[in-house]
C-alpha atoms as a PDB file:
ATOM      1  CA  UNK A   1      50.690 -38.097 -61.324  1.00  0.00           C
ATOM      2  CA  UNK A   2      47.423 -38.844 -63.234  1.00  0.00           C
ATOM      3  CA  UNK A   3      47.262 -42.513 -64.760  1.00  0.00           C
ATOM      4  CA  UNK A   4      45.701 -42.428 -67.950  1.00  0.00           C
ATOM      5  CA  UNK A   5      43.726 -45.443 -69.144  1.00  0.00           C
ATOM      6  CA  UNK A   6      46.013 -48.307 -70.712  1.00  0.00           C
ATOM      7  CA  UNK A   7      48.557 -48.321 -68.511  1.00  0.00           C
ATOM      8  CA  UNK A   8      47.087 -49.979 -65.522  1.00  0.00           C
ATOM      9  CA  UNK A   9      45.707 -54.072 -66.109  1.00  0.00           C
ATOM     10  CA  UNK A  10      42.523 -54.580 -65.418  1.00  0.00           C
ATOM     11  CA  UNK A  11      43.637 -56.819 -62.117  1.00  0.00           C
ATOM     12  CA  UNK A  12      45.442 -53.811 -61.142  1.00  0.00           C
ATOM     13  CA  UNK A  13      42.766 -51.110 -62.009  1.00  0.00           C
ATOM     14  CA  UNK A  14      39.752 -53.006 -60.824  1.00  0.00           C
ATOM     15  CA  UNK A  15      41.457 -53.609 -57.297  1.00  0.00           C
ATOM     16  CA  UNK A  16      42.227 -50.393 -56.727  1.00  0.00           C
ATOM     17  CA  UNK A  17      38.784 -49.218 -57.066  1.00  0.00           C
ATOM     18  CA  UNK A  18      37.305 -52.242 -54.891  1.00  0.00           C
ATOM     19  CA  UNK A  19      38.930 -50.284 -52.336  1.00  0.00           C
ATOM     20  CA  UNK A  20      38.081 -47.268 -52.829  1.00  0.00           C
ATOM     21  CA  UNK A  21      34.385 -47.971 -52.445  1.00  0.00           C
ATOM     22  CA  UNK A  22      34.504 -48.544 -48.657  1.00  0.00           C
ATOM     23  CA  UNK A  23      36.860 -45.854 -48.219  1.00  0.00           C
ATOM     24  CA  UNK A  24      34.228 -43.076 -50.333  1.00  0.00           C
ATOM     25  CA  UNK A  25      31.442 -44.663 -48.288  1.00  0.00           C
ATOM     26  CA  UNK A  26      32.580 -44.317 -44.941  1.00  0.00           C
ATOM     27  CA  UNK A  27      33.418 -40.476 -46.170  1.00  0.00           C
ATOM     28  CA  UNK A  28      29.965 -39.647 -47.584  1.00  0.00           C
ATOM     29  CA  UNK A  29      29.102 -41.195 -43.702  1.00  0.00           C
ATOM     30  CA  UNK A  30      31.296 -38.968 -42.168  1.00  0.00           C
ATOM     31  CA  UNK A  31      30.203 -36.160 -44.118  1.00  0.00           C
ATOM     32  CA  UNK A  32      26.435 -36.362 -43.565  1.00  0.00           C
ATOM     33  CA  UNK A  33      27.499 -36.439 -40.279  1.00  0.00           C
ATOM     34  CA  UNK A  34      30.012 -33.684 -39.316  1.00  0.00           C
ATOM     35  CA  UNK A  35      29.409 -31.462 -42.284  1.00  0.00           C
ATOM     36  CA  UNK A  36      27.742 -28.004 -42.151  1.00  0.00           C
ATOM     37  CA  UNK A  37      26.256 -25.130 -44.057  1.00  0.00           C
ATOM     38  CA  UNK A  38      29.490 -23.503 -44.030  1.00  0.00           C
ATOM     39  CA  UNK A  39      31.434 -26.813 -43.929  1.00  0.00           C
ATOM     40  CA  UNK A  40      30.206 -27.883 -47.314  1.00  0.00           C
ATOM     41  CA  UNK A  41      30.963 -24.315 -48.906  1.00  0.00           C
ATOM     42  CA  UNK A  42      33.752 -24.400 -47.710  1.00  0.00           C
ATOM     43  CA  UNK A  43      34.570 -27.854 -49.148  1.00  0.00           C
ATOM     44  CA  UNK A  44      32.971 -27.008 -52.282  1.00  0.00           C
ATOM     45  CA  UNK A  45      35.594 -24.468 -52.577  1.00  0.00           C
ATOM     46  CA  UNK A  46      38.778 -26.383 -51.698  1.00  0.00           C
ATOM     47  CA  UNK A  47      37.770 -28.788 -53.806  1.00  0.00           C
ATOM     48  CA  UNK A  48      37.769 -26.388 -56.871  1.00  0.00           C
ATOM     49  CA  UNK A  49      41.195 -25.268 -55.700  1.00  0.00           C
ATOM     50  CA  UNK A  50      42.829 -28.731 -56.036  1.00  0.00           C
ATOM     51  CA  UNK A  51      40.689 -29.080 -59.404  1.00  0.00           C
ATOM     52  CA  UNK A  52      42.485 -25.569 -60.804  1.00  0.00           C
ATOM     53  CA  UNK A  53      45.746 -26.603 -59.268  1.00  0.00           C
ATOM     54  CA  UNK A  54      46.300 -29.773 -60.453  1.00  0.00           C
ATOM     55  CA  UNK A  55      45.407 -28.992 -64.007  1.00  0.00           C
ATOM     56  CA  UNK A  56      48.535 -27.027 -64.440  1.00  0.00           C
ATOM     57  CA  UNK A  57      51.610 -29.430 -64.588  1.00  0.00           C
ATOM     58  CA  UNK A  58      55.250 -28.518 -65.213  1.00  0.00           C
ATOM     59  CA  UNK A  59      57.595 -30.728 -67.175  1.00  0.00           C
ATOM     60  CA  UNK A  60      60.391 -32.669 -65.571  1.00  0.00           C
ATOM     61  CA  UNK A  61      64.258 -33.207 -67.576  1.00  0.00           C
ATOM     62  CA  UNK A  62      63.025 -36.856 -66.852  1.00  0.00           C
ATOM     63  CA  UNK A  63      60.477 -36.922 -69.242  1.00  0.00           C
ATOM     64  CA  UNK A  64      57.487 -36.950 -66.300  1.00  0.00           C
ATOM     65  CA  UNK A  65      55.427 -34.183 -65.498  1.00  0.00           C
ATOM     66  CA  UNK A  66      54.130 -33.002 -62.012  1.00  0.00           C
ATOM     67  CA  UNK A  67      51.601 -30.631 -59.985  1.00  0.00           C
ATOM     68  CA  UNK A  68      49.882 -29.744 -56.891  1.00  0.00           C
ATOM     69  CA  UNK A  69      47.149 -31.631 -55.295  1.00  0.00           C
ATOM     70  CA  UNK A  70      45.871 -29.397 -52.477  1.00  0.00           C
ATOM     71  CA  UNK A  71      44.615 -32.605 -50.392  1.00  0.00           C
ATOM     72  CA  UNK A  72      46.671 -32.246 -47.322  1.00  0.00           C
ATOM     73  CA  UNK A  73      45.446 -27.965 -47.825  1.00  0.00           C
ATOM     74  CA  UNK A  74      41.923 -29.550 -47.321  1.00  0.00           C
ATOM     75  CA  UNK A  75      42.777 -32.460 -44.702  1.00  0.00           C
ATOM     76  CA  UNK A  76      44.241 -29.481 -42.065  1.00  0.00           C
ATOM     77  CA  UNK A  77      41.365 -27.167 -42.688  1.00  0.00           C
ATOM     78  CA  UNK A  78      38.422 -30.187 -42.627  1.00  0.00           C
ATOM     79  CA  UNK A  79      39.615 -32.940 -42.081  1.00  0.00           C
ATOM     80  CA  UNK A  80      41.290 -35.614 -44.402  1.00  0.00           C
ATOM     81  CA  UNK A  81      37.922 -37.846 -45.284  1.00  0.00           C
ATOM     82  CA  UNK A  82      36.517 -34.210 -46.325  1.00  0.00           C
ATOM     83  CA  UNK A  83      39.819 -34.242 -48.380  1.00  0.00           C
ATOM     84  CA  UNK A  84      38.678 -37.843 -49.570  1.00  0.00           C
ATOM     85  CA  UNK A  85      35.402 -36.052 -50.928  1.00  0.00           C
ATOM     86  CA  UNK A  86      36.716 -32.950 -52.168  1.00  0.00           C
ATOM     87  CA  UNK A  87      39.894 -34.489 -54.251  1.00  0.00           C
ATOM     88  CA  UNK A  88      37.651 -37.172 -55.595  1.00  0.00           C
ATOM     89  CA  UNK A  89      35.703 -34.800 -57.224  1.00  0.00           C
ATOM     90  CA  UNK A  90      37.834 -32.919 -58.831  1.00  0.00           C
ATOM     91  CA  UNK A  91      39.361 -35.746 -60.289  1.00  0.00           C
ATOM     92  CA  UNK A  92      36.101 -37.363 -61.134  1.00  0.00           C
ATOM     93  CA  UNK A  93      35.360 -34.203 -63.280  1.00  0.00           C
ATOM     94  CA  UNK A  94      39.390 -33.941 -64.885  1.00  0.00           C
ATOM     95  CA  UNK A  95      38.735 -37.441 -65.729  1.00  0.00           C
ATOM     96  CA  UNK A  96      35.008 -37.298 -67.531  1.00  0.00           C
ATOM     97  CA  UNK A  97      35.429 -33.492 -68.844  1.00  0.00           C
ATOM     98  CA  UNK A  98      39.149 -33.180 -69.492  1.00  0.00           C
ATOM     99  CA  UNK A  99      40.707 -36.112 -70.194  1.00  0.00           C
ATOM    100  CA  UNK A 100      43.335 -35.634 -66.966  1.00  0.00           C
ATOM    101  CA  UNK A 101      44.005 -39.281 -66.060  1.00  0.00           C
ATOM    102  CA  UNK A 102      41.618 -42.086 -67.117  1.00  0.00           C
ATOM    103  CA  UNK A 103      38.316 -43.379 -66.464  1.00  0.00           C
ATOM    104  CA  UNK A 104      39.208 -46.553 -65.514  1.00  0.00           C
ATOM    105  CA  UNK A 105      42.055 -45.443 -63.511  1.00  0.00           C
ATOM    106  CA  UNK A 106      40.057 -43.426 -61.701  1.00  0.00           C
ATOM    107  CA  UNK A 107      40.003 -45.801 -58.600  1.00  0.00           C
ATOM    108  CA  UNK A 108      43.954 -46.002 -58.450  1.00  0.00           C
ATOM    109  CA  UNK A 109      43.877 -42.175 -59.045  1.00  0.00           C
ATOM    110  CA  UNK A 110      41.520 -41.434 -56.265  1.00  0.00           C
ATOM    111  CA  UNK A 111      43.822 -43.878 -53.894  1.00  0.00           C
ATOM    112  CA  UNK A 112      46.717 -42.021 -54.197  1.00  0.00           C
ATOM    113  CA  UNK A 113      45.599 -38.543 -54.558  1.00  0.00           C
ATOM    114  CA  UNK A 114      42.721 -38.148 -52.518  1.00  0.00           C
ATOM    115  CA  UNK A 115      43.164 -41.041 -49.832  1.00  0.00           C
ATOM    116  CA  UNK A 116      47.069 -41.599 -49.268  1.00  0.00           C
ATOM    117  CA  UNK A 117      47.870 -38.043 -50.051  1.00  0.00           C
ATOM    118  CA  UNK A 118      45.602 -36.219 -47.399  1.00  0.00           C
ATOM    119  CA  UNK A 119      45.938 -39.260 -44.865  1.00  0.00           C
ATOM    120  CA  UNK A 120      49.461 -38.953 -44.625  1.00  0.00           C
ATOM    121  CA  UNK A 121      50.070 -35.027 -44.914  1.00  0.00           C
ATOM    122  CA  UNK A 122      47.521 -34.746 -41.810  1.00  0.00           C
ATOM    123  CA  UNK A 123      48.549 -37.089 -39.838  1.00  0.00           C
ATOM    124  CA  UNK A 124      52.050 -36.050 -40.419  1.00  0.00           C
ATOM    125  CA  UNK A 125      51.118 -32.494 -39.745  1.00  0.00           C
ATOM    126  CA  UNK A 126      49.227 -33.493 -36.386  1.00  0.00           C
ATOM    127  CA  UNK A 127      52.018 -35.534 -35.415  1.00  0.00           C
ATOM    128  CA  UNK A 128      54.603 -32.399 -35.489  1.00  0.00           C
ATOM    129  CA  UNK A 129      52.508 -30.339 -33.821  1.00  0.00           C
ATOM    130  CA  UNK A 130      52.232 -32.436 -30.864  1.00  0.00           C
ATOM    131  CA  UNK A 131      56.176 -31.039 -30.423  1.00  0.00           C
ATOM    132  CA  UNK A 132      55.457 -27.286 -31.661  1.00  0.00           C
ATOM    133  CA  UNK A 133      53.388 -24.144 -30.210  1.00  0.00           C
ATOM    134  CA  UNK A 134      50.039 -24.459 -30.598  1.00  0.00           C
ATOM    135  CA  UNK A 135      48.342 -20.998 -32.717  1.00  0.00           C
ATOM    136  CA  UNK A 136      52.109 -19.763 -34.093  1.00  0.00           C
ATOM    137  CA  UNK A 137      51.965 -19.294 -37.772  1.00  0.00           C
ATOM    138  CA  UNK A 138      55.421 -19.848 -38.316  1.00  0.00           C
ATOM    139  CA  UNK A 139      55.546 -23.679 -36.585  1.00  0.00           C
ATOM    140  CA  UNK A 140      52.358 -24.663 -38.073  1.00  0.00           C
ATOM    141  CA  UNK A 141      53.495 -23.231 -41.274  1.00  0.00           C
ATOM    142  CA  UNK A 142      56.743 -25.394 -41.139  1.00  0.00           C
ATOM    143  CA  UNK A 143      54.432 -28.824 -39.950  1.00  0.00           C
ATOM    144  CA  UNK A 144      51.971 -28.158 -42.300  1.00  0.00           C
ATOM    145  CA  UNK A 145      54.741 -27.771 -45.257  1.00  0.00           C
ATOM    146  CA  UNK A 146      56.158 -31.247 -44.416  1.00  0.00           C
ATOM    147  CA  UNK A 147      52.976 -32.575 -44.197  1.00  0.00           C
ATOM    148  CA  UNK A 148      52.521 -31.782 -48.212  1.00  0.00           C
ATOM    149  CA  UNK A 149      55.528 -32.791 -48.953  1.00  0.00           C
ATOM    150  CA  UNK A 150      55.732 -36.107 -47.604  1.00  0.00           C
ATOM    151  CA  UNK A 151      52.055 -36.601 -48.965  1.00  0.00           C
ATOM    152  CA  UNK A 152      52.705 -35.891 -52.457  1.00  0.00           C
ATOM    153  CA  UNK A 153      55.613 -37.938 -52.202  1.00  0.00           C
ATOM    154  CA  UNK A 154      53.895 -41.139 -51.111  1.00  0.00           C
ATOM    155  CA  UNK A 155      51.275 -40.532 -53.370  1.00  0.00           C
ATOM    156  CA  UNK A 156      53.902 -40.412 -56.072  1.00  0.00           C
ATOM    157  CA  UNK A 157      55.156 -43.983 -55.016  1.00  0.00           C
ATOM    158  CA  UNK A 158      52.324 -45.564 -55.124  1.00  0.00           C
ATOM    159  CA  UNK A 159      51.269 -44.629 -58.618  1.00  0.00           C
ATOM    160  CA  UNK A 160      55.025 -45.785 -59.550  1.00  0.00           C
ATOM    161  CA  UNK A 161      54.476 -49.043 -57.818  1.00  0.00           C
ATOM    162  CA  UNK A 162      51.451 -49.466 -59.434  1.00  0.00           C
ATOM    163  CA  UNK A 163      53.002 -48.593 -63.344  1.00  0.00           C
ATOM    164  CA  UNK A 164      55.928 -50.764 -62.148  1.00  0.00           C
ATOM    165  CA  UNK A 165      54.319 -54.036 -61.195  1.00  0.00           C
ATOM    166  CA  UNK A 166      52.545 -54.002 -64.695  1.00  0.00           C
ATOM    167  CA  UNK A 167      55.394 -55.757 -66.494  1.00  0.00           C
ATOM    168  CA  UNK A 168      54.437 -58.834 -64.198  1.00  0.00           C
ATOM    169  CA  UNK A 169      51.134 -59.148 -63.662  1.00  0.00           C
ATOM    170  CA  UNK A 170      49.738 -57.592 -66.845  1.00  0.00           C
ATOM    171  CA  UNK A 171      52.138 -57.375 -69.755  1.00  0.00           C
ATOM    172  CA  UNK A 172      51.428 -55.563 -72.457  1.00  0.00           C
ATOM    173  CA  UNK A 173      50.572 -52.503 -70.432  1.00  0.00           C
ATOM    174  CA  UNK A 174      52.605 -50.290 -69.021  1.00  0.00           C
ATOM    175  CA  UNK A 175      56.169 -51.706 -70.012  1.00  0.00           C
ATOM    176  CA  UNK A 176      58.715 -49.977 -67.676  1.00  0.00           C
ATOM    177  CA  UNK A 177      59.400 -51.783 -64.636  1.00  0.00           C
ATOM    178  CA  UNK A 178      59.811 -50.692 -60.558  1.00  0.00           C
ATOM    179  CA  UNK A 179      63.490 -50.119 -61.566  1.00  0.00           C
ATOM    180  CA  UNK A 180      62.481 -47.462 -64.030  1.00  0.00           C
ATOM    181  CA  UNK A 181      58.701 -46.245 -62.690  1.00  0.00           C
ATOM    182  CA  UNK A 182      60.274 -45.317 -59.024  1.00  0.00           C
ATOM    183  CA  UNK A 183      63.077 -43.237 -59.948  1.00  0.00           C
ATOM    184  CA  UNK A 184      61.429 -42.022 -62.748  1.00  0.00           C
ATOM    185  CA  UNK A 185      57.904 -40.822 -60.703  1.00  0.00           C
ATOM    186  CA  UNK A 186      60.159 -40.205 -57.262  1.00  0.00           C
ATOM    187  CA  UNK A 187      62.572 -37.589 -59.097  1.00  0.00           C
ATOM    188  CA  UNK A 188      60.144 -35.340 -60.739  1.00  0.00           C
ATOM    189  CA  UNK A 189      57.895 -35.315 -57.220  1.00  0.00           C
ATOM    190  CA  UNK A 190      60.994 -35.165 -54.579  1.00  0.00           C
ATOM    191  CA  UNK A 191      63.132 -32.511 -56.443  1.00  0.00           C
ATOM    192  CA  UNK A 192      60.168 -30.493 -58.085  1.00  0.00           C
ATOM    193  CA  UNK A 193      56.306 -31.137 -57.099  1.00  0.00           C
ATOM    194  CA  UNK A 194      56.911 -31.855 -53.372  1.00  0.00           C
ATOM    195  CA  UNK A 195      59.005 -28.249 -52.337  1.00  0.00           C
ATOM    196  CA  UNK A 196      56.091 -26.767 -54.248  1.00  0.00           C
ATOM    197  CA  UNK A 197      53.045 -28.678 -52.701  1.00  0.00           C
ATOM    198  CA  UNK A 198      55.024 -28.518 -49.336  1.00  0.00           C
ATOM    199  CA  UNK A 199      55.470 -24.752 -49.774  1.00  0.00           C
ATOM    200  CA  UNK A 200      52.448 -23.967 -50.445  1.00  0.00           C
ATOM    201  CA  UNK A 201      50.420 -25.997 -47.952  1.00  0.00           C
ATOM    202  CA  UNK A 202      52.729 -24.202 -45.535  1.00  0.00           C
ATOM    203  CA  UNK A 203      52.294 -20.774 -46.395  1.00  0.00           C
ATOM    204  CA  UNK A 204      48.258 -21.162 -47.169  1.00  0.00           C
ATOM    205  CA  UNK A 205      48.126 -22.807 -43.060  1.00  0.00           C
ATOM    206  CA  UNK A 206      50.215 -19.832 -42.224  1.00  0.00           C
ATOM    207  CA  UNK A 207      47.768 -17.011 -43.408  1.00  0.00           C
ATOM    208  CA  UNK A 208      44.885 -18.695 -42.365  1.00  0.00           C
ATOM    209  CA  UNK A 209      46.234 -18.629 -38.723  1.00  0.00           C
ATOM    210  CA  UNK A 210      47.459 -15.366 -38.938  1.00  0.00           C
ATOM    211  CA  UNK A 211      44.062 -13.888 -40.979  1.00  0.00           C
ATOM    212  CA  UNK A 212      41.547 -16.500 -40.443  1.00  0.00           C
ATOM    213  CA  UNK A 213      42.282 -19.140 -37.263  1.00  0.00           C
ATOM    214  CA  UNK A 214      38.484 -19.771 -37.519  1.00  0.00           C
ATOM    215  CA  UNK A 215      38.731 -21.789 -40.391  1.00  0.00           C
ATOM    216  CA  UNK A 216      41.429 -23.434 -38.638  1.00  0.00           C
ATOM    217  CA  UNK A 217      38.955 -24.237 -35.660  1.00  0.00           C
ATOM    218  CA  UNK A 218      36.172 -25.790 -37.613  1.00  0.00           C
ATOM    219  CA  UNK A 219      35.401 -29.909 -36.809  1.00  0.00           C
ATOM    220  CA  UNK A 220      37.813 -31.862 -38.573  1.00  0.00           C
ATOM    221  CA  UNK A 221      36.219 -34.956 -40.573  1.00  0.00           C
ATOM    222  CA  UNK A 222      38.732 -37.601 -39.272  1.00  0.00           C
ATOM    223  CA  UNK A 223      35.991 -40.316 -37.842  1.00  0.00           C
ATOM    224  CA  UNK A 224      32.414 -41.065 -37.605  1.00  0.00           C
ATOM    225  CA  UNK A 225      30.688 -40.630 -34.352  1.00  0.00           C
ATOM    226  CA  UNK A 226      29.256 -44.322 -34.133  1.00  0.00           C
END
């Protein structure tokens, strides 16, 4: 799901990180805020998980690749603009040190992966738990699962939205249209990437309720306070 550099236009590219800049200030406010001793650890932590997961990515028949993100993992245990943080920097450091999606696609990257992705698997997960028993590993396992699945999955669009629209509004970068980029991006993350990131956000919640509910208990970063 990385975008390397020259397939976004600059339009598209520049954009994309225009609004990203409100959205990483209003986290680093949240942060200095909410976050704790233990918080920030714990962060710093998560944050390296998503880095080692989403460096490994499997190939796809369709000639795509896909991986894990870990951002909804992070949005249910601290909140999703703590996601916002800790996804950001892993992919500021796969960008600068690894070459794992580009430098100037590093705002549309961030959008998708570390703002739509834990934004919608959290908010999907809270939702279904307003319907499920509260503290039983096995329901929050199954709302948490969804909740990385859909996530990935809208992250997915978006980054084949964005190579799609290309052919319009900057030719001469990425060439393959929405009728090729969606099916193409939706496929690999659908079929493959979102069972996996779903399953795994799912059984992670689990065993933390079951072995750990404090880390389940500590304040979310979902707002500011003023």
């Amino acid at each position: 799901m990385h975008i390397p550099d020259g397939y976004l236009g600059p339009a598209t590219s520049a954009v994309l990180f225009l609004i990203m800049m409100p959205i990483w200030w209003y986290a680093a406010k949240v942060a200095k805020e909410k976050l704790g001793n233990r918080s920030i650890s714990l962060l710093s932590m998560l944050s390296a998980v998503s880095f080692l997961v989403m460096m490994f990515n499997w190939p796809v028949p369709d000639g795509t690749t896909a991986h894990m993100v870990g951002g909804v993992i992070i949005a249910i245990i601290l909140g999703p603009w703590a996601a916002v943080i800790g996804v950001t920097v892993a992919l500021v450091i796969q960008a600068f040190f690894f070459g794992d999606g580009g430098i100037l696609a590093l705002g549309a990257n961030c959008f998708n992966m570390a703002f739509l992705l834990p934004f919608a698997g959290y908010y999907t997960y809270r939702f279904l738990m307003r319907f499920m028993k509260k503290d039983n590993p096995t329901t929050e396992a199954i709302a948490a699962g969804v909740g990385g699945y859909v996530g990935i999955n809208l992250a997915a669009l978006a980054a084949a939205i964005e190579f799609g629209i290309q052919p319009y509004i900057s030719p001469g970068y990425c060439p393959y249209g929405l009728e090729l980029a969606i099916p193409a991006m939706m496929f690999a993350h659908i079929l493959v990437a979102g069972p996996v990131e779903g399953a795994v956000t799912g059984m992670v919640i689990s065993y933390l309720r079951k072995n750990r509910p404090d880390l389940l208990k500590i304040e979310k970063l979902d707002h500011a306070e003023g």
